[in-house]
Protein backbone atom coordinates (compact mmCIF):
# COMPACT_ATOMS: atom_id res chain seq x y z
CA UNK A 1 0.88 -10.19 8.22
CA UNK A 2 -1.71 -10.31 5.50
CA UNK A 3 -1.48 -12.84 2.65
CA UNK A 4 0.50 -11.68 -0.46
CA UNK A 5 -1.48 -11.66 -3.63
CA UNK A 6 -0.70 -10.93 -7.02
CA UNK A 7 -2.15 -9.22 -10.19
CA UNK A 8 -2.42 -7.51 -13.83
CA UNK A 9 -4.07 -4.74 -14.58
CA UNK A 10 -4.37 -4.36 -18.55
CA UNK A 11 -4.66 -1.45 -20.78
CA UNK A 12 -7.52 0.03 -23.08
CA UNK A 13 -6.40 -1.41 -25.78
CA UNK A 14 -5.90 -5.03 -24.63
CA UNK A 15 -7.97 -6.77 -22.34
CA UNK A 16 -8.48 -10.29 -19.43
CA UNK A 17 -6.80 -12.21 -22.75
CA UNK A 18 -3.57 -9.88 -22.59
CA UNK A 19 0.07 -11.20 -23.67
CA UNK A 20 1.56 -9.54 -20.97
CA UNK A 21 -0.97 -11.20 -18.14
CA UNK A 22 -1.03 -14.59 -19.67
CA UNK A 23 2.82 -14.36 -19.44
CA UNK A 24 2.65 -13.93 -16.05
CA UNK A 25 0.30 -16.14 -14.93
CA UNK A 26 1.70 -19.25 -16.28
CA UNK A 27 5.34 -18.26 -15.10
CA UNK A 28 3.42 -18.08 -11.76
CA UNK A 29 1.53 -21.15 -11.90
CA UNK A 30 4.99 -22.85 -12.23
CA UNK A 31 5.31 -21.64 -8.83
CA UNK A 32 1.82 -22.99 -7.57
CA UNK A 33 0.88 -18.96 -7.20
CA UNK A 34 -2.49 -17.73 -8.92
CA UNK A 35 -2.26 -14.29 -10.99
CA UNK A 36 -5.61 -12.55 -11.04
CA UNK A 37 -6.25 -11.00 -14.77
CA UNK A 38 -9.63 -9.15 -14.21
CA UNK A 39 -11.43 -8.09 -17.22
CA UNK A 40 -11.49 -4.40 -16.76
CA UNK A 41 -13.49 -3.62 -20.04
CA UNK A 42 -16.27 -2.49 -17.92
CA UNK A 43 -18.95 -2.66 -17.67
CA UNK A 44 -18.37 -2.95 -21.52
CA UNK A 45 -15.70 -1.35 -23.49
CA UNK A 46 -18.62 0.66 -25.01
CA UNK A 47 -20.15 2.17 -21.92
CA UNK A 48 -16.24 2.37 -20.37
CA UNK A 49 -16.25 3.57 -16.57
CA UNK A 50 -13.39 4.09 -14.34
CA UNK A 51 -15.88 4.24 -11.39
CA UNK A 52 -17.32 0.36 -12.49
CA UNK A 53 -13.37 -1.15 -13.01
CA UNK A 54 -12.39 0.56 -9.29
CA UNK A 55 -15.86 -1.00 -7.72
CA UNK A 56 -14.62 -4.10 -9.88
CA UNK A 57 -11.01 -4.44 -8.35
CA UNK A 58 -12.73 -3.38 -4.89
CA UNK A 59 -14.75 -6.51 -4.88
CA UNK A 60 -11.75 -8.65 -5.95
CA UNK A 61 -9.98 -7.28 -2.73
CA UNK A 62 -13.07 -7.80 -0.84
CA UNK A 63 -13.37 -11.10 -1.54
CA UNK A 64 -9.57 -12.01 -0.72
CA UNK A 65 -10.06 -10.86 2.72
CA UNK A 66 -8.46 -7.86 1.80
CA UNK A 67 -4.57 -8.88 1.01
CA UNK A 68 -1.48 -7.27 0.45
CA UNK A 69 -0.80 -6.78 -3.07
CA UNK A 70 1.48 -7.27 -5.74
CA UNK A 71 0.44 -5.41 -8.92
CA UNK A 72 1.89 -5.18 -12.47
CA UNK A 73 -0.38 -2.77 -14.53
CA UNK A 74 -0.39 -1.76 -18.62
CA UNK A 75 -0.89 2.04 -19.69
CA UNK A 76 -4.51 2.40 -18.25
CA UNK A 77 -4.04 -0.29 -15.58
CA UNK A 78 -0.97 1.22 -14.48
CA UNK A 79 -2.49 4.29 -13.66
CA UNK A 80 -5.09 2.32 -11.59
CA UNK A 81 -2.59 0.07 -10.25
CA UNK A 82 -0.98 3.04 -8.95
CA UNK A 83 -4.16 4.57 -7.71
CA UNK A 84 -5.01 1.47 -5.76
CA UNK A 85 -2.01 1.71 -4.42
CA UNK A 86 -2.19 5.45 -2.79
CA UNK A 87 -5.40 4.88 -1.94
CA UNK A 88 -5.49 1.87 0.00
CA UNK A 89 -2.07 1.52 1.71
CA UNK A 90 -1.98 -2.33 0.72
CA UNK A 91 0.16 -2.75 -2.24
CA UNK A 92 3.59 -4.54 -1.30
CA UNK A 93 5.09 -3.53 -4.56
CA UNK A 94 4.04 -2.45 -7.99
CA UNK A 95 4.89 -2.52 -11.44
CA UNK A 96 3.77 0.41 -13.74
CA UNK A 97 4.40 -0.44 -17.17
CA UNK A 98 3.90 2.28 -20.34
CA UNK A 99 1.75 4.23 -17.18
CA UNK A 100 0.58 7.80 -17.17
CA UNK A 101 1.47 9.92 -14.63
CA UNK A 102 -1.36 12.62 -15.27
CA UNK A 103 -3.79 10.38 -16.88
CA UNK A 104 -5.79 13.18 -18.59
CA UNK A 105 -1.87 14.82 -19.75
CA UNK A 106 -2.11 11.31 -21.84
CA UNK A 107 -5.36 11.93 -23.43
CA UNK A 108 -5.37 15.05 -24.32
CA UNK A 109 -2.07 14.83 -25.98
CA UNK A 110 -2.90 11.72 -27.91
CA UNK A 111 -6.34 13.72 -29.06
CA UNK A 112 -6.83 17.28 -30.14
CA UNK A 113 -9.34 19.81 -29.06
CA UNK A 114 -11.33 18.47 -32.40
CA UNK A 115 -10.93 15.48 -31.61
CA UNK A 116 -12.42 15.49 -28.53
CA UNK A 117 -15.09 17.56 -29.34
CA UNK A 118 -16.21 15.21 -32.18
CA UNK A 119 -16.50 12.62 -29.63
CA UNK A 120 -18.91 14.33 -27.28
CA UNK A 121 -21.06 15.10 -29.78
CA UNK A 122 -20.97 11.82 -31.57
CA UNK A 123 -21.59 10.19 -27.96
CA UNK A 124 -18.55 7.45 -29.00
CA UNK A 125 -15.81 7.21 -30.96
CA UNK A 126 -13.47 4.03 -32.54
CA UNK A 127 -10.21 3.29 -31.02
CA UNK A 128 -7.66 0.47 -32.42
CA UNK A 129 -7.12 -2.62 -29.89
CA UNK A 130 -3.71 -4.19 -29.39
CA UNK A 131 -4.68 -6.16 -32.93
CA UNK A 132 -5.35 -3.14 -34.41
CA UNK A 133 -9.28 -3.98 -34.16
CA UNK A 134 -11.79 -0.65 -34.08
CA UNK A 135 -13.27 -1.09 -30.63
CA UNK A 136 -16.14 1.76 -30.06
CA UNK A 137 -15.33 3.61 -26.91
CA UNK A 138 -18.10 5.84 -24.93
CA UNK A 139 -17.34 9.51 -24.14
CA UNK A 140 -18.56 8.94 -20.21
CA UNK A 141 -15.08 7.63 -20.20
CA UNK A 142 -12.96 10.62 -21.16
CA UNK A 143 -15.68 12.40 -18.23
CA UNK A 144 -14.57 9.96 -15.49
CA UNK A 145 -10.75 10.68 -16.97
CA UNK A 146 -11.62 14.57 -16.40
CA UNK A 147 -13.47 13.79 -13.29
CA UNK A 148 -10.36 11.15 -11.78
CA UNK A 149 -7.25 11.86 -13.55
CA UNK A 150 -6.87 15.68 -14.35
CA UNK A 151 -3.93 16.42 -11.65
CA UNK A 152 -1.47 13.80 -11.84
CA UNK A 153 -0.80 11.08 -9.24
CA UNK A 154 1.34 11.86 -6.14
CA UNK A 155 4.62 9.38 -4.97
CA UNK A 156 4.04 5.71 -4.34
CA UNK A 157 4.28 4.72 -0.66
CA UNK A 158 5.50 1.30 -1.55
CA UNK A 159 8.60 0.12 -3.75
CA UNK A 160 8.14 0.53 -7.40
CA UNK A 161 9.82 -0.64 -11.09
CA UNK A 162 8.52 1.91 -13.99
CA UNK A 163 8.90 0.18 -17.37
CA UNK A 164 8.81 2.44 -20.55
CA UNK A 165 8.86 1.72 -23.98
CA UNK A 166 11.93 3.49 -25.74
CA UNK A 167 9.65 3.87 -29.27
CA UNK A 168 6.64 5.02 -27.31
CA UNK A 169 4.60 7.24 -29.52
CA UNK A 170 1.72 7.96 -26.47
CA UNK A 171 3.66 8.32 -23.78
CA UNK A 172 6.98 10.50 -23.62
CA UNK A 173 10.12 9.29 -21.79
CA UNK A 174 10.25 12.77 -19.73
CA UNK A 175 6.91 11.59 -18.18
CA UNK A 176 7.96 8.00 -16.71
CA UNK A 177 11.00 9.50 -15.94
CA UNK A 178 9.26 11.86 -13.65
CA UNK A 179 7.19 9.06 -11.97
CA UNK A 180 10.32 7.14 -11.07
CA UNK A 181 11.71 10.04 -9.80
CA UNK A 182 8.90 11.04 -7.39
CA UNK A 183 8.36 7.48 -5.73
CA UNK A 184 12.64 6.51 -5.71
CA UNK A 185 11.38 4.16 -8.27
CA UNK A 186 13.70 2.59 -10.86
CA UNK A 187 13.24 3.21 -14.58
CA UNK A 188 13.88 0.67 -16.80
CA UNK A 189 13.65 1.85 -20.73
CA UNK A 190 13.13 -1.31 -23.14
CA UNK A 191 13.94 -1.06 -27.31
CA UNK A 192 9.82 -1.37 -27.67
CA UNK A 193 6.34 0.87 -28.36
CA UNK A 194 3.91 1.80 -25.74
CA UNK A 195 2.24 -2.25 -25.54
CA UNK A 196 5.12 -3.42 -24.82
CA UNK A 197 4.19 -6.65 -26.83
CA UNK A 198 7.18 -7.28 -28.74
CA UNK A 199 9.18 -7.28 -24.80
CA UNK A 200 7.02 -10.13 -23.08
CA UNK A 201 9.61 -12.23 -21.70
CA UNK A 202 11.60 -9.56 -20.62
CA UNK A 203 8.99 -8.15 -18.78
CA UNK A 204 7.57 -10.79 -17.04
CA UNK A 205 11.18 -11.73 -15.87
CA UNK A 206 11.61 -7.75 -14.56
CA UNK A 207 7.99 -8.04 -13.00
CA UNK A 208 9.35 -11.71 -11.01
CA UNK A 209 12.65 -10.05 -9.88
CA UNK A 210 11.41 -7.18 -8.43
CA UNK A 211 8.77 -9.28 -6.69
CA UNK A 212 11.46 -12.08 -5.60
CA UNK A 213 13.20 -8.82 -4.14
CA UNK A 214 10.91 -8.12 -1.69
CA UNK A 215 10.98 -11.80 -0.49
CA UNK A 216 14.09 -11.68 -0.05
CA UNK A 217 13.81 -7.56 1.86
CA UNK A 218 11.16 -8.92 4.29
């Protein structure tokens, strides 16, 4: 049996520095287990490519000899988390938190036709970080969303906890509903916006349960 190992993926909007993944990696090291929190800002939040985080987390994998996962992913890393998971068979459990089902659904409902056409031709446009700070985002990254993420994702093969914020102004309810629904996943619905920043401990105590639950499964 491959070795277990173990995870965050964070969103646009936060980064290698994230709440959520420091959370989990010290409640981990108390265990003597290493989280991985890869910088997925890449191969700058500017220049933005799905293509260079994917090679990214490939070469991660790589160099682990290729384990079994255990994945908790943010909004964008959710969707990649969940990604990885279809695509490589190797994910022991995941936990999609504020994820898209349809990636490019997400997108084009948080930005109108205007919208998006005033950041093609400006070549980049500002988006506000978890702190609220203007980061400048590429448009090649709303062309590898088109490219990767215009049908939405199929079921999970492996067991699943979707997480959803209940004040969630990006993401609607109806849509993580749906993606529990399609993998037999359960859907638990916290009093907190799409970050998920104000429902830390909670989270990283639902992420460690579910996990623990497959210890005690196998």
């Amino acid at each position: 049996m491959p070795a277990i190992a173990y995870a965050y993926l964070h969103g646009l909007g936060s980064g290698s520095a994230s709440r959520k993944g420091a959370a989990l990696r010290e409640a981990y090291a108390r265990r003597g287990i290493d989280v991985h929190v890869p910088e997925l800002h890449l191969p700058s939040i500017r220049h933005l490519s799905i293509h260079a985080i994917r090679a990214h987390l490939d070469a991660l994998d790589a160099s682990l000899d290729r384990p079994r996962w255990r994945l908790v992913g943010s909004s964008l890393g959710g969707w990649l988390a969940g990604r990885f998971a279809r695509e490589t068979g190797r994910v022991d459990r995941v936990v999609l938190l504020s994820a898209p089902l349809h990636l490019r659904g997400l997108w084009d409902r948080v930005l109108s036709d205007e919208a998006r056409a005033q950041w093609k031709a400006r070549g980049s446009m500002l988006f506000p970080d978890v702190h609220g700070r203007l980061q400048r985002v590429g448009y090649s990254f709303y062309e590898d969303v088109v490219a990767l993420g215009s049908e939405p994702n199929g079921p999970l093969t492996c067991p699943a906890l979707v997480v959803h914020g209940a004040r969630d102004p990006l993401l609607p309810l109806e849509e993580s509903r749906a993606q529990a629904a399609l993998s037999g996943a359960e859907l638990v619905v916290l009093d907190d916006v799409h970050e998920l920043t104000s429902s830390v401990a909670e989270v990283t105590s639902l992420a460690m349960r579910f996990f623990d639950d497959g210890d005690r499964r196998a």
